[in-house]
Protein backbone atom coordinates (compact mmCIF):
# COMPACT_ATOMS: atom_id res chain seq x y z
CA UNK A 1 85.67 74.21 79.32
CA UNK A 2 88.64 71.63 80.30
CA UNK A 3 90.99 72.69 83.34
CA UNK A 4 94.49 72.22 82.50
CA UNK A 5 94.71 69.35 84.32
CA UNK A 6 92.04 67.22 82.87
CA UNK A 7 93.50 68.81 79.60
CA UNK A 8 96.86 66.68 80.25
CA UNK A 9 94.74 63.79 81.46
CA UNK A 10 93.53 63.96 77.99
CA UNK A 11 96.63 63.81 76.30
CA UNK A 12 97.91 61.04 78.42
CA UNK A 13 94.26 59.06 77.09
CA UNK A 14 95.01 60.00 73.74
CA UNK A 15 98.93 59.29 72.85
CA UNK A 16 99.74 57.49 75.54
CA UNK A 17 102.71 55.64 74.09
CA UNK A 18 103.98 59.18 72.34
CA UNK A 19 107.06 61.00 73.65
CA UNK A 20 106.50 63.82 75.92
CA UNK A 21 109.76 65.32 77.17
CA UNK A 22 113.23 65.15 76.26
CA UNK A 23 115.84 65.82 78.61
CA UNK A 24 119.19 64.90 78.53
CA UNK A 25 119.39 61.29 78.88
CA UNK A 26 115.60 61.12 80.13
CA UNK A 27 112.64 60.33 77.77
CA UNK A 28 108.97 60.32 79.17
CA UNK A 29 106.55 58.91 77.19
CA UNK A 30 102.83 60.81 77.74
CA UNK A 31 101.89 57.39 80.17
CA UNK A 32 105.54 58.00 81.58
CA UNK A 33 105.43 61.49 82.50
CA UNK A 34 101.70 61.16 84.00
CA UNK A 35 103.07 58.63 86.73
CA UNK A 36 106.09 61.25 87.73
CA UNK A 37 103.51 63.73 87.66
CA UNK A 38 100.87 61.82 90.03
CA UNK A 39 103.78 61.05 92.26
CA UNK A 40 104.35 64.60 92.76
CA UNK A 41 100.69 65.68 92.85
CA UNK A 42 100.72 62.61 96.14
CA UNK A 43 104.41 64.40 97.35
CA UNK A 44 102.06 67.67 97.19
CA UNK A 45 99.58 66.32 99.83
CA UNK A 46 102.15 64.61 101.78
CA UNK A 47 103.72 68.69 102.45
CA UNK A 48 100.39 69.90 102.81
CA UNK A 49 99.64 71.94 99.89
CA UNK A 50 96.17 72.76 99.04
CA UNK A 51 94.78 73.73 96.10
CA UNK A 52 94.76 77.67 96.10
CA UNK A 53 98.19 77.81 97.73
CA UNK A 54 101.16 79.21 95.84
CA UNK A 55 104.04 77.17 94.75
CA UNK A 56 107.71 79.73 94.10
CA UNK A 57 109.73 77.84 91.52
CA UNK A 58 113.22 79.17 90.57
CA UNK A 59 114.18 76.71 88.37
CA UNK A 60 115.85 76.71 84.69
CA UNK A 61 114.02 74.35 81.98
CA UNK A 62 114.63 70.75 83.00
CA UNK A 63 112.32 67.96 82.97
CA UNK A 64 111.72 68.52 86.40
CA UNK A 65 110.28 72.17 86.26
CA UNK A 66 108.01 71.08 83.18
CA UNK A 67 106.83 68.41 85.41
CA UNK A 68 106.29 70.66 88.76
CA UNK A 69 104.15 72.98 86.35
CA UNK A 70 101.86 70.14 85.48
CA UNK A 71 101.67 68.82 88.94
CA UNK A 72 100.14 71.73 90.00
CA UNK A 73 97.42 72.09 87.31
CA UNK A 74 96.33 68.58 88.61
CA UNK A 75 96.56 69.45 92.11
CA UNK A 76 94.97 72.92 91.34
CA UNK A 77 98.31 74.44 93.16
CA UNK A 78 99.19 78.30 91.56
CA UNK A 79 102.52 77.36 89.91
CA UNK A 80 104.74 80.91 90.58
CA UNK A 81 108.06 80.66 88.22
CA UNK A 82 110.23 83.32 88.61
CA UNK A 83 113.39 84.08 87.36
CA UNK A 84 116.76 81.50 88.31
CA UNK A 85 118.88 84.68 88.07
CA UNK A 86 117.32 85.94 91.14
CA UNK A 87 118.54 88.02 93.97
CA UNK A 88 117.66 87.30 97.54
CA UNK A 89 115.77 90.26 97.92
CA UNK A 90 113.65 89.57 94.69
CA UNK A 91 113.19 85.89 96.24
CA UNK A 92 111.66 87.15 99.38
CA UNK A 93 109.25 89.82 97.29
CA UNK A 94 108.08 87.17 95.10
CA UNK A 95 107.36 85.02 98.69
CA UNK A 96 105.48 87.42 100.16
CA UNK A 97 103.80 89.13 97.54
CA UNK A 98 102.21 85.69 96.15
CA UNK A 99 102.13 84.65 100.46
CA UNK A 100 103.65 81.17 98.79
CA UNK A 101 103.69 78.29 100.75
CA UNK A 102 106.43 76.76 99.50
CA UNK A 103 109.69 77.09 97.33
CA UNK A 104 111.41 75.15 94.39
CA UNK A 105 114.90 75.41 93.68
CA UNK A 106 118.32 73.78 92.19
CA UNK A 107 121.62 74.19 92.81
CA UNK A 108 122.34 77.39 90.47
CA UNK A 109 119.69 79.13 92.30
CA UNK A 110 120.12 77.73 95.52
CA UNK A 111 122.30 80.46 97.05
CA UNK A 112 120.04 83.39 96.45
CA UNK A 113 117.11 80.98 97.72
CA UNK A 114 118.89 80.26 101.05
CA UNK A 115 119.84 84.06 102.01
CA UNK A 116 116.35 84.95 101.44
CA UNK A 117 114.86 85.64 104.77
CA UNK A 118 111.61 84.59 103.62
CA UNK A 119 112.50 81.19 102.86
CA UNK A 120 113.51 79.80 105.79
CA UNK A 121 110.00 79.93 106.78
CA UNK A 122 108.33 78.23 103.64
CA UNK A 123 108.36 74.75 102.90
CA UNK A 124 111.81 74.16 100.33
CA UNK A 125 112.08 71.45 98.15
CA UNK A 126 115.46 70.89 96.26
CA UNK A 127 115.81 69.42 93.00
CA UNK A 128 119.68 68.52 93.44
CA UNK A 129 121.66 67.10 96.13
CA UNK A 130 120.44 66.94 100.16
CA UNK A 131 120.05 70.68 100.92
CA UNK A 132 119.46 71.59 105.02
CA UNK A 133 116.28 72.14 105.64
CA UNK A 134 114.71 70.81 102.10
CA UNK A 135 113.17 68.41 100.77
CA UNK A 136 114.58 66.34 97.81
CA UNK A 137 112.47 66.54 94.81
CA UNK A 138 113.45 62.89 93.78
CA UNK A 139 111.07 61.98 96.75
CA UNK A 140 108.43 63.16 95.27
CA UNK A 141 108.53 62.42 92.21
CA UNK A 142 110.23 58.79 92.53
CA UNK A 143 107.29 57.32 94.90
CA UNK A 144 104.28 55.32 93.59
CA UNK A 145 100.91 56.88 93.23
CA UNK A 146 97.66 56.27 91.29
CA UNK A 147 96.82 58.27 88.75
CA UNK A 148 96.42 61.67 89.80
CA UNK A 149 92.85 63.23 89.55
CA UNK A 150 92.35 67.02 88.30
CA UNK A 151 91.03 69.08 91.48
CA UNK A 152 91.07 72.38 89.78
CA UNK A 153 87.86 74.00 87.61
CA UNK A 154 88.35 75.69 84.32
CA UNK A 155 87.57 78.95 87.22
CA UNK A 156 90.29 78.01 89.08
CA UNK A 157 93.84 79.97 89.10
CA UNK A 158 96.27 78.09 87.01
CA UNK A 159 99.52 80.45 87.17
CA UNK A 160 101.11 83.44 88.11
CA UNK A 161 103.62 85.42 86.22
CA UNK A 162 105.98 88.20 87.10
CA UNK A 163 105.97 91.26 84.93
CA UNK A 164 109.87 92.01 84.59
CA UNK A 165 109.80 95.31 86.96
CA UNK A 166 112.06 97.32 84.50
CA UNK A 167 111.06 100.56 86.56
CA UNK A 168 109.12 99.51 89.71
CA UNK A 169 109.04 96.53 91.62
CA UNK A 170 107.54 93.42 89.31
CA UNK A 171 103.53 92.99 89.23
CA UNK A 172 102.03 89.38 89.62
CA UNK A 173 99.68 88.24 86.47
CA UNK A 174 97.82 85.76 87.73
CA UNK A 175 95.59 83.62 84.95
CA UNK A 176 93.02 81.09 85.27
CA UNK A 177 92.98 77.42 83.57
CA UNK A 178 90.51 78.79 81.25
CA UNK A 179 92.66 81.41 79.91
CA UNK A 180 95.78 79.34 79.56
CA UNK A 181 93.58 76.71 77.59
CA UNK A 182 92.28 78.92 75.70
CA UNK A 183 96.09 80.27 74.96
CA UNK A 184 97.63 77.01 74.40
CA UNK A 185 95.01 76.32 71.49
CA UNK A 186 95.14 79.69 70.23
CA UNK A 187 98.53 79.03 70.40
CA UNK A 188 98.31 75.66 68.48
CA UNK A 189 96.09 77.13 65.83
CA UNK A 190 97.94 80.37 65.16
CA UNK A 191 101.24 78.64 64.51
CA UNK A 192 99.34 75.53 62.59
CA UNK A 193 100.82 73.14 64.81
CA UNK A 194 99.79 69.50 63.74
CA UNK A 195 99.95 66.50 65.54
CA UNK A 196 103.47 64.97 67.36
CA UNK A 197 105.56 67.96 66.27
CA UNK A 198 108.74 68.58 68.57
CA UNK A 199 109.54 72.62 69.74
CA UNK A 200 112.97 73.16 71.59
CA UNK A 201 111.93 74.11 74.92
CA UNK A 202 114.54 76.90 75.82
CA UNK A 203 112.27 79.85 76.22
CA UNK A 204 112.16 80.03 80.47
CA UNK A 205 109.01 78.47 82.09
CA UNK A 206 108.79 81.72 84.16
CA UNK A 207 108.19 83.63 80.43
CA UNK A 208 104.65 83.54 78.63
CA UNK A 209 106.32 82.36 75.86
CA UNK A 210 107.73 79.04 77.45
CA UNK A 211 104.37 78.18 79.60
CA UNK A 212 102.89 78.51 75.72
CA UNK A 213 105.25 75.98 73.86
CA UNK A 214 104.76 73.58 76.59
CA UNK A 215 101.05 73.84 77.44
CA UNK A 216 100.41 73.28 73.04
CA UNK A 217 102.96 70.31 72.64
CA UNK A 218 100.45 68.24 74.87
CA UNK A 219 97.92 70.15 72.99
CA UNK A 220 98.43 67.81 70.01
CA UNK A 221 100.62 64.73 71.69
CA UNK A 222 104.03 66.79 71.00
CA UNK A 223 107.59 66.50 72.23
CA UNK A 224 108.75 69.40 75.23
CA UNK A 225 112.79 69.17 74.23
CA UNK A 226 114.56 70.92 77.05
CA UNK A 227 117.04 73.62 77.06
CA UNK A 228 117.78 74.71 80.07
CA UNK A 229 119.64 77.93 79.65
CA UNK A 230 120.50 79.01 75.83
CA UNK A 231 123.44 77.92 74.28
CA UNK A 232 123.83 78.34 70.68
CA UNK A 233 125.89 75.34 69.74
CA UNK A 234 123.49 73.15 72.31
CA UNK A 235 120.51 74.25 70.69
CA UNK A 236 121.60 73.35 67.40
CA UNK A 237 122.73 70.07 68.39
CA UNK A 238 119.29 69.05 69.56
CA UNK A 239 117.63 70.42 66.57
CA UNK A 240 119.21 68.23 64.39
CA UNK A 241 119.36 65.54 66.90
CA UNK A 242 115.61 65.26 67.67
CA UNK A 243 114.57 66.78 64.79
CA UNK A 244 112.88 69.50 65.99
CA UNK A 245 110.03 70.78 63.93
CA UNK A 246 108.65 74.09 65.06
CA UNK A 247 110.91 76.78 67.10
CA UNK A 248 109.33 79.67 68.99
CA UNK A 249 111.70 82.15 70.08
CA UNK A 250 112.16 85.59 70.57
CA UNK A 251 114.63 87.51 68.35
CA UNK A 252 117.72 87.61 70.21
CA UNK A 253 117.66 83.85 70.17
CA UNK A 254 117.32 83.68 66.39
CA UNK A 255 120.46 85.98 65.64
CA UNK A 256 122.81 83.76 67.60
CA UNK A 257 121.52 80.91 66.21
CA UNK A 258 121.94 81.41 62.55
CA UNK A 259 125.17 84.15 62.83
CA UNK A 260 126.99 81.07 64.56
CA UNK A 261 129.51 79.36 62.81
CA UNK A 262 128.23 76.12 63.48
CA UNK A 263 125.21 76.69 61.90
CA UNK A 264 125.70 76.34 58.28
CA UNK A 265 126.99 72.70 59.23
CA UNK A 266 123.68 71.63 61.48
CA UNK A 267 120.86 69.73 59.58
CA UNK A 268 117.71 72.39 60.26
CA UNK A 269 116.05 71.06 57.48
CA UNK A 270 113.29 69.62 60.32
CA UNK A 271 112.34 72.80 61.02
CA UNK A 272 109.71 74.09 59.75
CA UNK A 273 107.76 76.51 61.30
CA UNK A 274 109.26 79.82 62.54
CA UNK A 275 107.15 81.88 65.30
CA UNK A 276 108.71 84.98 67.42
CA UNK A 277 107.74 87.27 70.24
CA UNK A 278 108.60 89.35 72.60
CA UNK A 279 110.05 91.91 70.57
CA UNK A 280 110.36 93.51 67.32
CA UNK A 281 112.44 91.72 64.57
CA UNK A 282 114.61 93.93 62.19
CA UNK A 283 114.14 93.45 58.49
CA UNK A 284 117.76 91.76 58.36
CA UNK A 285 117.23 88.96 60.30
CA UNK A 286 113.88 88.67 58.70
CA UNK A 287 115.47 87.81 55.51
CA UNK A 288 118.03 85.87 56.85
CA UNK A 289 116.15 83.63 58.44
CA UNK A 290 113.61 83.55 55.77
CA UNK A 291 116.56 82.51 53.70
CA UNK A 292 118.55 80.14 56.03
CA UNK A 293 115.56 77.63 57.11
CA UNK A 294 112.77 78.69 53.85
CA UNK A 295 110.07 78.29 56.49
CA UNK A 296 106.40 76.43 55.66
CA UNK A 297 105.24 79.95 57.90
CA UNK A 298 106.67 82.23 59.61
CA UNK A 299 104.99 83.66 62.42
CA UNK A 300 105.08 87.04 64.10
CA UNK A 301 103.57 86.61 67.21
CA UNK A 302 102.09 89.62 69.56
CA UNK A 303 101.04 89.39 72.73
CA UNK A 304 102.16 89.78 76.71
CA UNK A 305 102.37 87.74 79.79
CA UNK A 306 98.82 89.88 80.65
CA UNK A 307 97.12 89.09 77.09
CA UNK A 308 98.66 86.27 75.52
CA UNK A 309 97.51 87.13 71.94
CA UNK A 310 97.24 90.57 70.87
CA UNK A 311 97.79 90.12 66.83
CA UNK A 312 99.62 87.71 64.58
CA UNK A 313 101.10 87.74 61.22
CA UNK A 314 101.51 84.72 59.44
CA UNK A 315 103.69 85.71 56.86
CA UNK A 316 106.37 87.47 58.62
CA UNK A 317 108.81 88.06 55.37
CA UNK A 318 106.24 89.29 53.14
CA UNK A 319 105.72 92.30 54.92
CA UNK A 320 108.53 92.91 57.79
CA UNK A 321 107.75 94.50 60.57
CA UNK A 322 104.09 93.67 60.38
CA UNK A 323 102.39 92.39 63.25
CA UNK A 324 99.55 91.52 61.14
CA UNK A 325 96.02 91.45 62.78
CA UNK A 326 93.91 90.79 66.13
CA UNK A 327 94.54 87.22 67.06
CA UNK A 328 91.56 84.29 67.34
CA UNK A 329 90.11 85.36 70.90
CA UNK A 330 91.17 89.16 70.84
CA UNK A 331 90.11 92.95 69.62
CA UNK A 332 92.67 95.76 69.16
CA UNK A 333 92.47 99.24 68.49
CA UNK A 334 95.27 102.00 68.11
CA UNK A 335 94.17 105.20 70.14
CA UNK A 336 95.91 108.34 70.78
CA UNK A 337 99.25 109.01 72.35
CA UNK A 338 97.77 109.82 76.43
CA UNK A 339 93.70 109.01 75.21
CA UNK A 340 91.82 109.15 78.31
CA UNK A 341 89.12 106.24 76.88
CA UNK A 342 89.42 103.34 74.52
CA UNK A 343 87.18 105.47 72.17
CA UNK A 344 89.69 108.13 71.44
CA UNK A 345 91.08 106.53 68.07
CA UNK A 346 93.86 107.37 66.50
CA UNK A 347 93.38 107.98 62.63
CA UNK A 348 95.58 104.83 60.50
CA UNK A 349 98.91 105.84 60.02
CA UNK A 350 98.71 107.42 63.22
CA UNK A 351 101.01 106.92 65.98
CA UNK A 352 99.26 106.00 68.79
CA UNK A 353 99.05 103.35 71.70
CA UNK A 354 97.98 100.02 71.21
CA UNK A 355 94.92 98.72 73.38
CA UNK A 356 93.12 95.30 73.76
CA UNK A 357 89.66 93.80 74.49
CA UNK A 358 89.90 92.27 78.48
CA UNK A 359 86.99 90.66 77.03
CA UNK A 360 89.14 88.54 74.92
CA UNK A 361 89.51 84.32 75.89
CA UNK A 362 92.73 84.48 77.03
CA UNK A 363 93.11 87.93 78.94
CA UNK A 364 94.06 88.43 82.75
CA UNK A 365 91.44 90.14 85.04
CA UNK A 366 93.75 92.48 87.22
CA UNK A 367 97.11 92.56 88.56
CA UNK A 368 97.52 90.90 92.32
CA UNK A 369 96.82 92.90 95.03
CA UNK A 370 98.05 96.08 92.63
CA UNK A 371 95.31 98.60 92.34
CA UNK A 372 97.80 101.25 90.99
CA UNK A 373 98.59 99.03 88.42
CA UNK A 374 94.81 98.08 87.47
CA UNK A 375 93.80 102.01 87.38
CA UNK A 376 96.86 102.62 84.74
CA UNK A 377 96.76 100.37 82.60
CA UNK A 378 92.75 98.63 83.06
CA UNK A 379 90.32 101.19 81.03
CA UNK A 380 86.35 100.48 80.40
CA UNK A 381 87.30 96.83 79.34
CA UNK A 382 90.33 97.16 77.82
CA UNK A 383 94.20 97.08 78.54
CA UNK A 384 96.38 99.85 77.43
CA UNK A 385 99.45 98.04 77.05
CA UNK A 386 101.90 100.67 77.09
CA UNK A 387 103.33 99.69 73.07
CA UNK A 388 103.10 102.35 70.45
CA UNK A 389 101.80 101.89 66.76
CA UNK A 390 99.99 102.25 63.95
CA UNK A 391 97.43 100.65 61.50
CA UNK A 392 98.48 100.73 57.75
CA UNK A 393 96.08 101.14 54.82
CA UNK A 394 95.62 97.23 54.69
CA UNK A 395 94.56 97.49 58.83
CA UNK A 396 97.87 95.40 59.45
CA UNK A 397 99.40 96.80 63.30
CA UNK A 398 102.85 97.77 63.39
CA UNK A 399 104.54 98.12 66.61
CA UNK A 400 107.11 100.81 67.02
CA UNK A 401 107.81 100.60 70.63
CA UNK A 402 106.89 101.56 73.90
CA UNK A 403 105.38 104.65 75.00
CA UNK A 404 108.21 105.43 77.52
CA UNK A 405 110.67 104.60 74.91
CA UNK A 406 109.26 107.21 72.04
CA UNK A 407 112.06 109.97 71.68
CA UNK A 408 110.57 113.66 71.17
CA UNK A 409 113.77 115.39 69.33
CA UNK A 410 112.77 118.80 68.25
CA UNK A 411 109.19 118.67 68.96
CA UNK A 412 108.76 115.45 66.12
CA UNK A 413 108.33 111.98 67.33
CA UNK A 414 110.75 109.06 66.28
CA UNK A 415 110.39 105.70 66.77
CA UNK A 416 113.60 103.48 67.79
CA UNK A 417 112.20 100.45 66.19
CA UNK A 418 112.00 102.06 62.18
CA UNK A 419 115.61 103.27 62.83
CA UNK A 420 116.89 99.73 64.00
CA UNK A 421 115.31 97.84 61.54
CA UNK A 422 116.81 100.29 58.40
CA UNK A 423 120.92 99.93 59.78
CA UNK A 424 120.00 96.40 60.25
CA UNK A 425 120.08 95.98 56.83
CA UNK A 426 123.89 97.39 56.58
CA UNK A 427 126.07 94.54 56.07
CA UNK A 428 128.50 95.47 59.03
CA UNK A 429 125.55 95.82 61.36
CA UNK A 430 125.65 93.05 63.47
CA UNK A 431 123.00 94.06 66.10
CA UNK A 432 121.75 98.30 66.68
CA UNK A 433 119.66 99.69 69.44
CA UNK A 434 118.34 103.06 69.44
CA UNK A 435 117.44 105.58 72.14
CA UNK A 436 116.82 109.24 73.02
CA UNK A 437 119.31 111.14 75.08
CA UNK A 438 119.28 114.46 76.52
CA UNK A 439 120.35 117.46 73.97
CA UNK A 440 120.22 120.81 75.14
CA UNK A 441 118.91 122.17 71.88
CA UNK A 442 116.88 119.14 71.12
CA UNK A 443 116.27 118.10 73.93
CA UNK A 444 116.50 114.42 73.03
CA UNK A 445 118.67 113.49 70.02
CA UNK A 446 118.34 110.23 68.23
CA UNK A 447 121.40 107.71 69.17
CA UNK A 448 122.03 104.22 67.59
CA UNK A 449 124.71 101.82 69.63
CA UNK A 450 126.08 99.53 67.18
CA UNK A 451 127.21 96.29 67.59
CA UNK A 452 129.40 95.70 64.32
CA UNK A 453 129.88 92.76 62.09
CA UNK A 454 132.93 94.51 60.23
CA UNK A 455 134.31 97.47 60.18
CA UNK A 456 132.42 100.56 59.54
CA UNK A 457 132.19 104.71 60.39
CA UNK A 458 129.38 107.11 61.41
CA UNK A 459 130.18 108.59 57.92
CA UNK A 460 128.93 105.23 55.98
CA UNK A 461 126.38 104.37 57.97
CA UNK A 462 124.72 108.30 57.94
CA UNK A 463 124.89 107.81 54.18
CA UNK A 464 123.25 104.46 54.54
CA UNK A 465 120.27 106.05 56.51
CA UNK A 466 120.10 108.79 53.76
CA UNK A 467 119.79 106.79 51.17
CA UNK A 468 117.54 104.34 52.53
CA UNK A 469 114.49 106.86 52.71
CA UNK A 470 114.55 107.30 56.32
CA UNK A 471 113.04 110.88 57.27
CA UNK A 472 116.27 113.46 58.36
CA UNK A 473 114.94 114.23 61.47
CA UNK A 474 115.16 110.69 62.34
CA UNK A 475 118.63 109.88 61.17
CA UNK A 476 120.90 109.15 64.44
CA UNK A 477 123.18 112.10 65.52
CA UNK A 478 125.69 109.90 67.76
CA UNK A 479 126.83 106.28 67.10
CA UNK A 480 128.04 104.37 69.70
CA UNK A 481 129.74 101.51 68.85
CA UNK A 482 130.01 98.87 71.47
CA UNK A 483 131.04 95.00 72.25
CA UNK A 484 127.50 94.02 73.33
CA UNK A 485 123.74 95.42 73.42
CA UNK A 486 122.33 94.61 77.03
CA UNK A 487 119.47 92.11 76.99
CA UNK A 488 117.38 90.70 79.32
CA UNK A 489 117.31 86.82 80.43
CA UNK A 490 114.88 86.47 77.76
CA UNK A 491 116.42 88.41 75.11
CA UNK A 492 114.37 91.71 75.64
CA UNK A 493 116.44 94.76 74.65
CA UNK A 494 117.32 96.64 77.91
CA UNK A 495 116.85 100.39 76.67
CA UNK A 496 117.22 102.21 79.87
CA UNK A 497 121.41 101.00 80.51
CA UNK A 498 122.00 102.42 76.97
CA UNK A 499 120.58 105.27 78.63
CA UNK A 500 122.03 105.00 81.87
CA UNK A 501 125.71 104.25 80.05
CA UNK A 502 125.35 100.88 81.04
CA UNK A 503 127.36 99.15 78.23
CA UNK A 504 131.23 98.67 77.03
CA UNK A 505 132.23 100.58 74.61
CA UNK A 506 134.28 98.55 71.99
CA UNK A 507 137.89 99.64 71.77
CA UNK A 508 137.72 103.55 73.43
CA UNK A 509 135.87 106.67 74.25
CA UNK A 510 136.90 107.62 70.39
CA UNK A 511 134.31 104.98 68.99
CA UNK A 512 131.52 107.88 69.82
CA UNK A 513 130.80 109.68 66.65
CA UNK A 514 128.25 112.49 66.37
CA UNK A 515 127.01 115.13 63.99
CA UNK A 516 126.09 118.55 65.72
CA UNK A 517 122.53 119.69 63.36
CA UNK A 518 119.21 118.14 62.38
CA UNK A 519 119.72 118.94 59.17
């Protein structure tokens, strides 16, 4: 099997003359970019990297970081993105964890980067202005070089991701070229990418998701449009600007694009294939974006920075909340809530946790240096990745949530995703998360934080959930409506501040409603 970096050497042979990478005012052709990237791959040596060594980058989604990540494929260099947004302390984990040899970062990261401890000691490049102590990145990547030559095997390690460390401190992923090839084609054939299409490149190069969209465009001689950081009106400018073709996004993303009020005005008409991940999508944005852009396909997409393909679905809007089935190179089964084995199924329409095949192409081998982590989660070949679901009759997966999220309210399990995705539907629902907090009769009672689109009471929305068919025992009990549901960088909905009473409540304390039964 290719490397990745004779897989871009390939790309550059075969649409040469095709454009690569947008960025602002710069415009690579495939022959283009492959010069700045040999120049860095020669800056590399000139450092004294090796290939094996660990490169930090803590960068947002410029040309630059798109071309650092491709450098080190060729130079067989473990690229290390981590999050822009990070603190000094995070900075020096990430440093020593992966032992890194050296450090990437720009001016919106570069204070956290320069109180790390760790730094100082690493070799720091700097991709804007003359930072002390760093080296420019327009060095490297301005100098002539021949062609670079791929030094890595298909065996080698290609990257190394950071879980997001919700309750612990973040676990490297690391993943070899043959299981991000095999990813970026899965990728490409999942999503029926065809040749020269353009994706916006806004999901963050330190995500799974934005590693994907760039690894497939050179998959099939496409354009990598950059977004750095996500701005609705930006994003629809360059849609319509370089008529962007496919967008893969995760949720969060999608609401502000089509609930902003330039969007009705913005030529999306390019578009035309839809794909999401990294979270669940309610049944109301479903339809509206089914609706707004009438998709050629419309992809739910499954997976994790561990496994990059767990299931897809195809046809998102014909059956919402559907995660469809096991993806090209993967196997998945639904076992039991706490099954000790991978054997222990759970029977369809069973709640149960969702496990996959390590066997599978694209699949990690272990977490770095985290044995802990391996004995949880790594079971007699197969990853238990923590989601809960179930099969339906047709053997299509639906994800409900995670298994630390399920809320046990008088001894009957509810899922926060079925409740989100019913008041989504409500016309004055804007955005709704759910979670369990403590009752003393209940112990946990179902609570839905509301974000609203107009004006609305508990009272109208409880009679919405009635009538809707949702079981009682699952209707919420509290509504808290507030000015903003807390999200990660990449859109992820942050569950544990709703239950820490982490959020802003909109208007006062009096916007908390609740109903004192089950019944």
């Amino acid at each position: 099997m290719l490397d990745l970096g004779l897989s871009f050497v390939a790309a550059v042979s075969r649409d040469v003359n095709a454009l690569a990478i947008v960025d602002r005012s710069v415009r690579l052709t495939y022959g283009e970019w492959y010069a700045r990237v040999s120049s860095v791959v020669a800056g590399f040596d000139e450092l004294g990297l090796a290939p094996g060594d660990h490169l930090v980058t803590v960068l947002q989604n410029r040309w630059e970081a798109a071309t650092l990540h491709w450098a080190c494929q060729l130079a067989g260099i473990v690229v290390t993105p981590i999050n822009w947004r990070a603190k000094p302390d995070e900075v020096d984990y990430c440093l020593n964890d992966s032992n890194a040899k050296a450090i990437v970062y720009e001016g919106i990261s570069a204070e956290p980067v320069e109180k790390a401890a760790t730094a100082r000691s690493r070799i720091r490049i700097s991709l804007d202005g003359d930072r002390v102590g760093a080296t420019p990145f327009s060095r490297l990547a301005d100098c002539s070089a021949a062609p670079a030559k791929p030094r890595a095997s298909a065996e080698s390690w290609s990257v190394m991701l950071y879980t997001s460390g919700t309750t612990a401190r973040p676990k490297g992923v690391p993943r070899r070229h043959r299981a991000e090839r095999a990813a970026a084609l899965a990728h490409v054939a999942q999503n029926m990418y065809g040749r020269g299409e353009r994706t916006l490149g806004v999901m963050p190069l330190y995500h799974t998701m934005g590693v994907r969209s760039l690894l497939a465009m050179a998959e099939i001689g496409g354009t990598f449009v950059c977004l750095p950081r996500f701005d609705a009106v930006r994003a629809l400018e360059l849609i319509e600007a370089e008529r962007v073709t496919n967008l893969y996004l995760v949720p969060t993303l999608y609401h502000d694009l089509v609930h902003h009020p330039r969007f009705a005005a913005t030529d999306t008409t390019s578009v035309r294939k839809l794909g999401f991940a990294g979270a669940s999508m309610t049944d109301g944005l479903v339809k509206k974006l089914s609706d707004d852009f009438t998709p050629d396909l419309f992809v739910n997409h499954y997976g994790s920075s561990e496994i990059y393909t767990f299931t897809i679905d195809q046809k998102a809007a014909a059956k919402p909340g559907s995660a469809g089935r096991a993806g090209l190179n993967q196997i998945i089964r639904v076992v039991k809530l706490n099954a000790a084995t991978p054997d222990d199924l759970a029977a369809p329409g069973e709640e149960g946790e969702v496990v996959a095949l390590l066997a599978g192409d694209e699949a990690f081998e272990g977490y770095w240096q985290r044995p802990d982590a391996d004995a949880k989660a790594l079971r007699q070949g197969w990853y238990f990745t923590g989601d809960t679901g179930y099969l339906d009759p047709d053997g299509d997966l639906f994800v409900t949530g995670r298994v630390d999220d399920m809320i046990i309210t008088g001894g009957e399990n509810v899922s926060p995703i079925e409740i989100e995705s019913c008041l989504s539907l409500h016309v004055a629902v804007a955005e709704v998360a759910v979670v369990g907090l403590p009752d003393p009769r209940w112990g946990k009672i179902v609570v839905a934080f509301v974000k609203r689109r107009a004006q609305v009471d508990y009272e109208t929305l409880d009679a919405f959930c009635r009538t809707s068919g949702l079981a009682n025992f699952k209707r919420p009990r509290k509504y808290v409506f507030v000015d903003a549901i807390p999200k990660s960088p990449v859109g992820k909905l942050l569950r544990r501040k709703l239950v820490a009473g982490e959020y802003v409540a909109e208007g006062s304390l009096t916007n908390l409603h609740e109903k004192g039964s089950q019944a």
